[in-house]
C-alpha atoms as a PDB file:
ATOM      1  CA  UNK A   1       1.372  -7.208 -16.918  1.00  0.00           C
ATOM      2  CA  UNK A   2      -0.494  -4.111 -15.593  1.00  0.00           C
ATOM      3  CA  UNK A   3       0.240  -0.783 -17.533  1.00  0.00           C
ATOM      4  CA  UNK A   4       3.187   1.215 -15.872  1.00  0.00           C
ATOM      5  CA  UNK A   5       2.692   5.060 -14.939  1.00  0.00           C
ATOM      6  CA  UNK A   6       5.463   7.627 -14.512  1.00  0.00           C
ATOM      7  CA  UNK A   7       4.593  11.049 -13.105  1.00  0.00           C
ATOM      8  CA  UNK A   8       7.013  14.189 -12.462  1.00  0.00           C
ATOM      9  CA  UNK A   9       7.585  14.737  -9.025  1.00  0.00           C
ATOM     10  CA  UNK A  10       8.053  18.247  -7.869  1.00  0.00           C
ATOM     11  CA  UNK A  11       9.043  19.613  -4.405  1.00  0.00           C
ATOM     12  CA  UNK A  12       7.537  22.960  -2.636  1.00  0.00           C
ATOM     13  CA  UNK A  13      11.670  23.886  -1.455  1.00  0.00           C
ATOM     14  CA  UNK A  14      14.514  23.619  -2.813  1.00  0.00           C
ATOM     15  CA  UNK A  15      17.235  20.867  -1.338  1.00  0.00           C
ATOM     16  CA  UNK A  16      19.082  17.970  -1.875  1.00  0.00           C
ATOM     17  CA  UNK A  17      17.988  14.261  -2.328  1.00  0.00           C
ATOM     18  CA  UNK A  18      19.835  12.548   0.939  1.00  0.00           C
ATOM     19  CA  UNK A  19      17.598   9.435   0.654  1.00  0.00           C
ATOM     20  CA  UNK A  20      15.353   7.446  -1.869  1.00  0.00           C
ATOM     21  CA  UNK A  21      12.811   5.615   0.090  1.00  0.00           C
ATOM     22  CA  UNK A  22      11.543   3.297  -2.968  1.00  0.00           C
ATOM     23  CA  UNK A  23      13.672   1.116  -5.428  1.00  0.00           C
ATOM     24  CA  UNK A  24      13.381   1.764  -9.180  1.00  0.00           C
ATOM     25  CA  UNK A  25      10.145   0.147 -10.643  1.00  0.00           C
ATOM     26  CA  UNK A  26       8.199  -0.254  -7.358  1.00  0.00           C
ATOM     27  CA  UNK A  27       4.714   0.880  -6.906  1.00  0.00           C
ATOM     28  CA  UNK A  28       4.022   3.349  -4.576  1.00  0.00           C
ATOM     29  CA  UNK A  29       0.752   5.156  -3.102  1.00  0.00           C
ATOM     30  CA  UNK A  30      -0.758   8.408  -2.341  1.00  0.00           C
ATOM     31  CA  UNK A  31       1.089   9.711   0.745  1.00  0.00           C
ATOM     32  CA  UNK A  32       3.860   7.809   0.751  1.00  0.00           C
ATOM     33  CA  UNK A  33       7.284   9.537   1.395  1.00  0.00           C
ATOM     34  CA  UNK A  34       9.466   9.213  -2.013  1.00  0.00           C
ATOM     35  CA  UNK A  35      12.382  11.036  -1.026  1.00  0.00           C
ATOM     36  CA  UNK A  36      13.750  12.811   1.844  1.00  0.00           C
ATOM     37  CA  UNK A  37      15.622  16.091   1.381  1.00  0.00           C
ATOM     38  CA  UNK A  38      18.216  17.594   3.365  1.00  0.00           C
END
């Protein structure tokens, strides 16, 4: 099983979380939208 890696994710503006583009546990890369804020 490859080591998992959790990293703090900030945000440049303030908002709220309308949508989570990712489920829980899934790998994701550099440049990939995580959230979209409203």
């Amino acid at each position: 099983e490859s080591m998992k890696t959790y990293n703090a994710v900030t945000a440049e503006v303030s908002g709220k979380v309308v949508e989570i583009c990712f489920e829980n546990g899934a790998s994701v890369d550099e440049d990939d939208i995580l959230v979209k804020l409203q």
